[in-house]
N, C-alpha and C. Protein backbone atom coordinates (compact mmCIF):
# COMPACT_ATOMS: atom_id res chain seq x y z
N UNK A 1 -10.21 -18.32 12.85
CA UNK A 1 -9.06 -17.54 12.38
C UNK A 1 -9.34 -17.09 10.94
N UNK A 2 -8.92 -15.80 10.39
CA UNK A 2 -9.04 -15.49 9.46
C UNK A 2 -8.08 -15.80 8.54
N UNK A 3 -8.22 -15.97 7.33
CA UNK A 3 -7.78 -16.43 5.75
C UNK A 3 -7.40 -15.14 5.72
N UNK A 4 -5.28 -15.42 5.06
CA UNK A 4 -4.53 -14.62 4.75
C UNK A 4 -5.34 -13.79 3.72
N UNK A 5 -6.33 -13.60 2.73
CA UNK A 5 -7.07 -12.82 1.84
C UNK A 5 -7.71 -12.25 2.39
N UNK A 6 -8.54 -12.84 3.68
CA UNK A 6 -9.47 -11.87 4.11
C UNK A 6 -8.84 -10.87 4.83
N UNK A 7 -7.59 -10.69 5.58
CA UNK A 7 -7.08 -9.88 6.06
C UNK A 7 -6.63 -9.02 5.32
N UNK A 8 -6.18 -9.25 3.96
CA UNK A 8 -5.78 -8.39 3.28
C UNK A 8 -6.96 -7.79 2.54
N UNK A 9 -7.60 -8.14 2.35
CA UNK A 9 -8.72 -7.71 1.87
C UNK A 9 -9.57 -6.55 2.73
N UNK A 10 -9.26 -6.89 4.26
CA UNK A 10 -9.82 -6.27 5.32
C UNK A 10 -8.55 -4.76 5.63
N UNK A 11 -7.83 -5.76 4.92
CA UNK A 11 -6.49 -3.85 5.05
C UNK A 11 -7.30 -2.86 4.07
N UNK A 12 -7.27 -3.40 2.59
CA UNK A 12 -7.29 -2.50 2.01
C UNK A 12 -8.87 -1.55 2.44
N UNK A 13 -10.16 -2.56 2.47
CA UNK A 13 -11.41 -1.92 3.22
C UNK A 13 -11.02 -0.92 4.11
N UNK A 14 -10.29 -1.24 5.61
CA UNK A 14 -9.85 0.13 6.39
C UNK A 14 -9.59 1.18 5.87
N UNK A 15 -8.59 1.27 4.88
CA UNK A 15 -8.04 2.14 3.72
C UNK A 15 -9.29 2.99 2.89
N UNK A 16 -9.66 2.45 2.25
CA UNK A 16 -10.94 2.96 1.82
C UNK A 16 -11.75 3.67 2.40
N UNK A 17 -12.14 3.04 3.80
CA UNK A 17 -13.37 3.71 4.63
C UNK A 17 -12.81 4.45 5.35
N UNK A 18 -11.83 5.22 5.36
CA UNK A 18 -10.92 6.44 6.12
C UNK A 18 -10.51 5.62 7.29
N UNK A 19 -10.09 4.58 7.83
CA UNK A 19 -9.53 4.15 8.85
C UNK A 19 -8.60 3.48 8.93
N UNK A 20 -7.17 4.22 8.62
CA UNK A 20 -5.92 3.89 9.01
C UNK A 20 -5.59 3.41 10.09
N UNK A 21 -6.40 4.07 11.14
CA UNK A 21 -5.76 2.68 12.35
C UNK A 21 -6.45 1.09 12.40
N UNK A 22 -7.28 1.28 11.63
CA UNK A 22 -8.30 -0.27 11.69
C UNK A 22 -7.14 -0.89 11.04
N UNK A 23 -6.74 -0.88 9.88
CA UNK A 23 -5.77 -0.98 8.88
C UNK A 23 -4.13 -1.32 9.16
N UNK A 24 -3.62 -0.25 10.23
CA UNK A 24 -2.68 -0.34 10.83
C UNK A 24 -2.61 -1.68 11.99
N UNK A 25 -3.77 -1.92 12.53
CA UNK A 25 -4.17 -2.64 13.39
C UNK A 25 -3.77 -4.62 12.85
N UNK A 26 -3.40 -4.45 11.56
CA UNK A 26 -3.77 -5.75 10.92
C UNK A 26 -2.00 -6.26 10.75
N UNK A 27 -1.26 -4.72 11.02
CA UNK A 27 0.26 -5.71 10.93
C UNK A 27 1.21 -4.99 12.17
N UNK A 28 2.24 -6.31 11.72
CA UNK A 28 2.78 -7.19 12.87
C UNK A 28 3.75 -5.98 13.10
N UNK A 29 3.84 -5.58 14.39
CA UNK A 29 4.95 -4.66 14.91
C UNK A 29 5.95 -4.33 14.55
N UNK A 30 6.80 -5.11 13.91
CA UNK A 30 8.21 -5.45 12.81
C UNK A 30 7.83 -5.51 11.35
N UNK A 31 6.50 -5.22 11.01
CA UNK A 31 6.00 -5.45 9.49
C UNK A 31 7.63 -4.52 8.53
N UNK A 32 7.29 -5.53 7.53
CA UNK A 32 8.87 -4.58 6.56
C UNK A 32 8.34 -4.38 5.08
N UNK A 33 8.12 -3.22 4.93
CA UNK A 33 7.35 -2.36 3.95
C UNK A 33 8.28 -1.85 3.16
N UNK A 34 7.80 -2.32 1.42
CA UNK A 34 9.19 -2.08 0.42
C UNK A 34 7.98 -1.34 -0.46
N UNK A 35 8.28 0.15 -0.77
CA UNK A 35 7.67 0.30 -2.25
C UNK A 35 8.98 0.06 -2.66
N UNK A 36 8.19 0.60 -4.03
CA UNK A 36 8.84 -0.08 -5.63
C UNK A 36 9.88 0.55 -5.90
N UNK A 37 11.48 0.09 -6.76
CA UNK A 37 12.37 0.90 -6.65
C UNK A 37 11.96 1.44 -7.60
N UNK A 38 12.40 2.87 -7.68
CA UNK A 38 11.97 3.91 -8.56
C UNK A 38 10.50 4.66 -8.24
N UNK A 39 10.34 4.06 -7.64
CA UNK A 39 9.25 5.22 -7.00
C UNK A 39 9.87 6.43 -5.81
N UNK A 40 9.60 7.52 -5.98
CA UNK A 40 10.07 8.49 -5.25
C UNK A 40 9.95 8.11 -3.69
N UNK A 41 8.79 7.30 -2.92
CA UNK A 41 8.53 6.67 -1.84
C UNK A 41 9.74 5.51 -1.10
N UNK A 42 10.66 5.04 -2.32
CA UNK A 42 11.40 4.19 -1.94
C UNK A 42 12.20 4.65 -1.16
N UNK A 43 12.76 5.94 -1.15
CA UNK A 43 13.79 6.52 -0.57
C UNK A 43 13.99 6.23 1.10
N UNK A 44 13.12 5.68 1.75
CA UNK A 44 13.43 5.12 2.97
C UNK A 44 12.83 3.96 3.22
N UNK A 45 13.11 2.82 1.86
CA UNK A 45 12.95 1.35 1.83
C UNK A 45 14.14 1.26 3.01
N UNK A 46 13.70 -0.15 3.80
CA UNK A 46 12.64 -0.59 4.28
C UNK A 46 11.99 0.33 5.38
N UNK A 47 10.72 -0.17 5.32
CA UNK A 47 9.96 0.99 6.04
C UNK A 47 9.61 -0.44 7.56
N UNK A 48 9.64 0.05 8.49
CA UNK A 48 9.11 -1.24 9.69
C UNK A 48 8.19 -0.02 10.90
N UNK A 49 7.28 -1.32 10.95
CA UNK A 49 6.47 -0.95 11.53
C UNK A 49 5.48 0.34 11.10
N UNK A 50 4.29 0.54 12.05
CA UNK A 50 3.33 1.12 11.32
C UNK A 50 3.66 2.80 11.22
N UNK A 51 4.45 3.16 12.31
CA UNK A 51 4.96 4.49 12.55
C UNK A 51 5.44 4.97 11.42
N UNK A 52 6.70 4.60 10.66
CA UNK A 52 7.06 4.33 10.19
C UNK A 52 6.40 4.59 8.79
N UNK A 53 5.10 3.72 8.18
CA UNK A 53 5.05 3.73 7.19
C UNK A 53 3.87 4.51 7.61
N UNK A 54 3.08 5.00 8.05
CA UNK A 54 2.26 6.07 8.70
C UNK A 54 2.80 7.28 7.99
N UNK A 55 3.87 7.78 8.36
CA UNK A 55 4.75 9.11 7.89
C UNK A 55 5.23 8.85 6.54
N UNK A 56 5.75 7.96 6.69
CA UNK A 56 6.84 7.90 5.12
C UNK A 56 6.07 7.82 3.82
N UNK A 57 4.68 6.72 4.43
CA UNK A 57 4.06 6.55 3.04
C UNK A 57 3.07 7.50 2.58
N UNK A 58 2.01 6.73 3.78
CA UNK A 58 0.64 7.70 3.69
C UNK A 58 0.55 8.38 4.14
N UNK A 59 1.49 9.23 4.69
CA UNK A 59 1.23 10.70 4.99
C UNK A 59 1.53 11.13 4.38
N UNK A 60 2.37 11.01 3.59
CA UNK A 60 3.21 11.78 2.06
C UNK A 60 2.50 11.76 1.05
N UNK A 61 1.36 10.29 0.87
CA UNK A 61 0.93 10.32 -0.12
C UNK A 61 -0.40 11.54 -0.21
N UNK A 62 -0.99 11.58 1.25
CA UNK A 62 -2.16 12.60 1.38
C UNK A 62 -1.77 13.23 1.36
N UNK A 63 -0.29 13.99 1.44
CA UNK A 63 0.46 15.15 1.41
C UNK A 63 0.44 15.82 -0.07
N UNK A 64 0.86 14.88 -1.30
CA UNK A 64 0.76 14.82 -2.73
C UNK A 64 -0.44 14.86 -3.42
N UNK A 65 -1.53 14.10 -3.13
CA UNK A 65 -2.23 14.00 -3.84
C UNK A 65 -3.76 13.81 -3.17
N UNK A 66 -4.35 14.43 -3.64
CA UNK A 66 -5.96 14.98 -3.31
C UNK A 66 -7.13 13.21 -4.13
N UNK A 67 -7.83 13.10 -3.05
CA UNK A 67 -8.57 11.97 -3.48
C UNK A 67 -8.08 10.53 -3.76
N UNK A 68 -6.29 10.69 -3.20
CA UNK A 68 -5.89 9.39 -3.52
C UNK A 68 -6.46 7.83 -3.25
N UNK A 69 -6.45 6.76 -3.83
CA UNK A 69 -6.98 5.57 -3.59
C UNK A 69 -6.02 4.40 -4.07
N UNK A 70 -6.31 3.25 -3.30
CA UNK A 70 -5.17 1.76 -3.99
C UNK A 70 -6.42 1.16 -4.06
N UNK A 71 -7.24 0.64 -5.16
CA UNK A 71 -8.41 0.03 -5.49
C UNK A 71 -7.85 -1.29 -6.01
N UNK A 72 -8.17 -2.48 -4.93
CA UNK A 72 -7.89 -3.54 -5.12
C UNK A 72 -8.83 -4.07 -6.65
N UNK A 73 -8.53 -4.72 -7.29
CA UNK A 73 -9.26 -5.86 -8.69
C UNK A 73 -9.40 -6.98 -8.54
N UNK A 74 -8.24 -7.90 -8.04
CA UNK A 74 -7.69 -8.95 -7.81
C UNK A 74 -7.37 -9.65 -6.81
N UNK A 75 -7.65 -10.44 -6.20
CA UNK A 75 -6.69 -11.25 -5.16
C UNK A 75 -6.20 -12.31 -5.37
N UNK A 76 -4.95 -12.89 -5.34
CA UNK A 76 -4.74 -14.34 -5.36
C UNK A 76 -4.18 -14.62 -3.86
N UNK A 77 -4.37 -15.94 -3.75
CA UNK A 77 -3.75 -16.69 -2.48
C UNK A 77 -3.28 -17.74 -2.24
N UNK A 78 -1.68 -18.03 -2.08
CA UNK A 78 -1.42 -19.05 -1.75
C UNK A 78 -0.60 -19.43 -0.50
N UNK A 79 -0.88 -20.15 0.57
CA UNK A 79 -0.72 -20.52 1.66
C UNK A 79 -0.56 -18.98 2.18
N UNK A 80 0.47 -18.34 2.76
CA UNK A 80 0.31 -17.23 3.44
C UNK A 80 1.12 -15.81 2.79
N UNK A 81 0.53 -16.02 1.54
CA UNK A 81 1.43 -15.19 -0.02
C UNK A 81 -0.30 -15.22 -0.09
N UNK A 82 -0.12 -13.41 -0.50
CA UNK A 82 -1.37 -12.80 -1.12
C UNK A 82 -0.73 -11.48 -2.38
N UNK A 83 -1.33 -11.68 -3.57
CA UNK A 83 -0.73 -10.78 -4.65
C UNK A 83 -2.03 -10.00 -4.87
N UNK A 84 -2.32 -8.76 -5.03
CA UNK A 84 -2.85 -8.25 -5.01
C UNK A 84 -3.07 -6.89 -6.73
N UNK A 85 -3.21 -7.52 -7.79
CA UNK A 85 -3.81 -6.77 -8.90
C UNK A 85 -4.45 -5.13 -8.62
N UNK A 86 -4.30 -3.96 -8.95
CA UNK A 86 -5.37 -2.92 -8.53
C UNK A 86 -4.66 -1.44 -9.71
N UNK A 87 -5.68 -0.41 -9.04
CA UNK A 87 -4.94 0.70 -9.72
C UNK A 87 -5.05 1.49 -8.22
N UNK A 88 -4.09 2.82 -9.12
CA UNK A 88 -3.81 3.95 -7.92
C UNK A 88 -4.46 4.99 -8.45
N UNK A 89 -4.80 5.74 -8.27
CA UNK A 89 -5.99 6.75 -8.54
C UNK A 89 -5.86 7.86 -7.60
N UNK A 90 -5.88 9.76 -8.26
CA UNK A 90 -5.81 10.80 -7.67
C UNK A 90 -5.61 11.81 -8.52
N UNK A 91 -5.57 12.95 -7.41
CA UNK A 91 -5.32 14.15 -8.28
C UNK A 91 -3.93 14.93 -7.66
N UNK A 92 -2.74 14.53 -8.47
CA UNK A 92 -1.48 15.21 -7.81
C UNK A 92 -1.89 16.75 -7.60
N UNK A 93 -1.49 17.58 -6.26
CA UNK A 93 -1.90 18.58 -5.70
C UNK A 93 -1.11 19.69 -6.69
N UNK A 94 0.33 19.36 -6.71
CA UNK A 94 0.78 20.62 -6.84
C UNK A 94 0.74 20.89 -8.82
N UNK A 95 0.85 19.51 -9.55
CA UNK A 95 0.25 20.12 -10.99
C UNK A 95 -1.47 19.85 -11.61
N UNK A 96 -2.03 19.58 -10.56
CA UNK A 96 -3.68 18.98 -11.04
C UNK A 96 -3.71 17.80 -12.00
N UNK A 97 -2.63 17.22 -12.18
CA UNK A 97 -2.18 15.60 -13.18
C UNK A 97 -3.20 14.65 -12.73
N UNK A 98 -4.18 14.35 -13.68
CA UNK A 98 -4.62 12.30 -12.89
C UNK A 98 -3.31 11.68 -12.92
N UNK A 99 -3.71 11.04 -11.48
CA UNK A 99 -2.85 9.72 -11.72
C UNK A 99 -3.80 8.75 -11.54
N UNK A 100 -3.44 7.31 -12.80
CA UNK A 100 -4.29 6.61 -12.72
C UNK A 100 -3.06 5.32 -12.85
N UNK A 101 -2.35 4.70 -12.56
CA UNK A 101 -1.19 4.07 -12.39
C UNK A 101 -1.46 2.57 -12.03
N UNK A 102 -1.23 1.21 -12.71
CA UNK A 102 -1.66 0.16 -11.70
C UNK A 102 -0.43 -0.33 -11.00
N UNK A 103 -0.97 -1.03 -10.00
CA UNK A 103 -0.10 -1.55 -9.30
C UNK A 103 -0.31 -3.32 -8.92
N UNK A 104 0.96 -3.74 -8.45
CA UNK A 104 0.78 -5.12 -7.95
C UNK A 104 1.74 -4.82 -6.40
N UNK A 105 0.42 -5.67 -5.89
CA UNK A 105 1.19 -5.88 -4.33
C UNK A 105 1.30 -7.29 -4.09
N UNK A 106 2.44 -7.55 -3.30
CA UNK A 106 2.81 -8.81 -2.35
C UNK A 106 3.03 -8.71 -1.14
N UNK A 107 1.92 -9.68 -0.07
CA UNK A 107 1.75 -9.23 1.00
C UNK A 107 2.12 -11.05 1.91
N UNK A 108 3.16 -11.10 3.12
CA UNK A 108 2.44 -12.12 3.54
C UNK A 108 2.28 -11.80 4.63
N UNK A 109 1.81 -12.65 4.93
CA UNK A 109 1.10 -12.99 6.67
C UNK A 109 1.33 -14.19 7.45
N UNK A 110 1.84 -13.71 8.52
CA UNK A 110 1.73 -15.12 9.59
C UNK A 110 1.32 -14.62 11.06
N UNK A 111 0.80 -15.91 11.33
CA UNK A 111 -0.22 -15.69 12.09
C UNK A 111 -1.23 -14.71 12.60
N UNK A 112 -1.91 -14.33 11.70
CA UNK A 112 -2.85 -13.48 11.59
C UNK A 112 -2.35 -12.07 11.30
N UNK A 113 -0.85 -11.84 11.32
CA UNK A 113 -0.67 -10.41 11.24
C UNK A 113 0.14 -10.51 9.53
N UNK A 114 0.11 -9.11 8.98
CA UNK A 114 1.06 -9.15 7.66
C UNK A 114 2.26 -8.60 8.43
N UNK A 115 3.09 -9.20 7.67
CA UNK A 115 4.52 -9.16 8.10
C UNK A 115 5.39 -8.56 7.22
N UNK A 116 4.94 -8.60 6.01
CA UNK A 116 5.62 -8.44 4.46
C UNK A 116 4.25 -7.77 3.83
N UNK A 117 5.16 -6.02 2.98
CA UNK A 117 4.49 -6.07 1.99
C UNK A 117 5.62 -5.53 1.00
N UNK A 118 5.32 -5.73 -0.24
CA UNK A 118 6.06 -5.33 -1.25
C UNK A 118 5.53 -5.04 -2.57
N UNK A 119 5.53 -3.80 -3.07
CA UNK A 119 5.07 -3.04 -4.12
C UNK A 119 5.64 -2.91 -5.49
N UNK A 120 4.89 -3.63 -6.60
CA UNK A 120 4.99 -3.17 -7.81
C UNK A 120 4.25 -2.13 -8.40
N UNK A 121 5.13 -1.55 -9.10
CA UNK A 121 3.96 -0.44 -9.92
C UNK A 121 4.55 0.57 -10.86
N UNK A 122 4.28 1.37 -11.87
CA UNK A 122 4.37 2.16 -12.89
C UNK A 122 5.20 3.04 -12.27
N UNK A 123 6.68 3.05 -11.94
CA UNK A 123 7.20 3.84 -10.93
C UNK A 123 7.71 5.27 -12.00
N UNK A 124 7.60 5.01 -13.53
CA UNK A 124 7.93 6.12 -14.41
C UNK A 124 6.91 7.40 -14.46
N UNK A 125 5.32 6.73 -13.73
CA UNK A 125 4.52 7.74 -14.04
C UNK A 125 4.73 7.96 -12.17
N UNK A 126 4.87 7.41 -11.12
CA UNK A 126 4.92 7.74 -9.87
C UNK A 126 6.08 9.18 -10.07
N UNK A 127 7.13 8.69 -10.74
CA UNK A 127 8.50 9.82 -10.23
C UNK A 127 7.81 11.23 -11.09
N UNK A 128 7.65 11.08 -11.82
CA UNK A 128 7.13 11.73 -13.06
C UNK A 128 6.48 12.87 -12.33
N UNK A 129 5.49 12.67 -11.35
CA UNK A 129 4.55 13.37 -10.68
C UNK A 129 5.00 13.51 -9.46
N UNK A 130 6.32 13.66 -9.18
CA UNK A 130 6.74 14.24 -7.92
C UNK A 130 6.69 15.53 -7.08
């Protein structure tokens, strides 16, 4: 069985290597997906399931911004609580702005699937670049 880190660790990899469904593949049918309040994304907190955050998040976000990335730094782990240190990185489409923004994630997992994630992050420079 895999270690709540390595799965998360194995989300964000999918992510990276263009494979959202590998990625999608890693949570739990009912997963409940919070960005950050004040981020323009919050607007249909909670997000469940992958459909769901498929459209709302990352499709919006490839919608916004050219070359976007969530570049993990950090992992911590405790029992089935994973916090996740990183930055966000891109080029907003419609004013050519970097965004270079960090973020903190909280993710858990049970039994092999994430169930929970929840997003911190610079939500003044997220709205900012709407």
């Amino acid at each position: 069985m895999t270690t709540p880190k390595a799965l998360i660790q194995s989300f964000y990899y999918h992510l990276d290597h263009g494979d959202p469904q590998g990625a999608f593949a890693l949570l739990h049918p009912a997963v409940e997906w919070r960005e950050a309040e004040g981020n323009p994304l919050a607007d249909r907190n909670p997000y469940r399931g992958a459909a769901e955050i498929a459209e709302g998040v990352l499709g919006r976000l490839v919608s916004t911004y050219d070359h976007f990335a969530a570049t993990p730094e950090e992992f911590l782990a405790e029992g089935n609580r994973v916090i996740v240190f990183g930055r966000y990185t891109g080029t907003h489409k419609p004013t050519e702005q970097k965004l270079d923004c960090p973020f903190v994630h909280s993710w858990t997992v049970e039994n092999g699937k994430i169930v929970q994630f929840q997003q911190y992050a610079d939500t003044e420079q997220l709205a900012r670049l709407k």
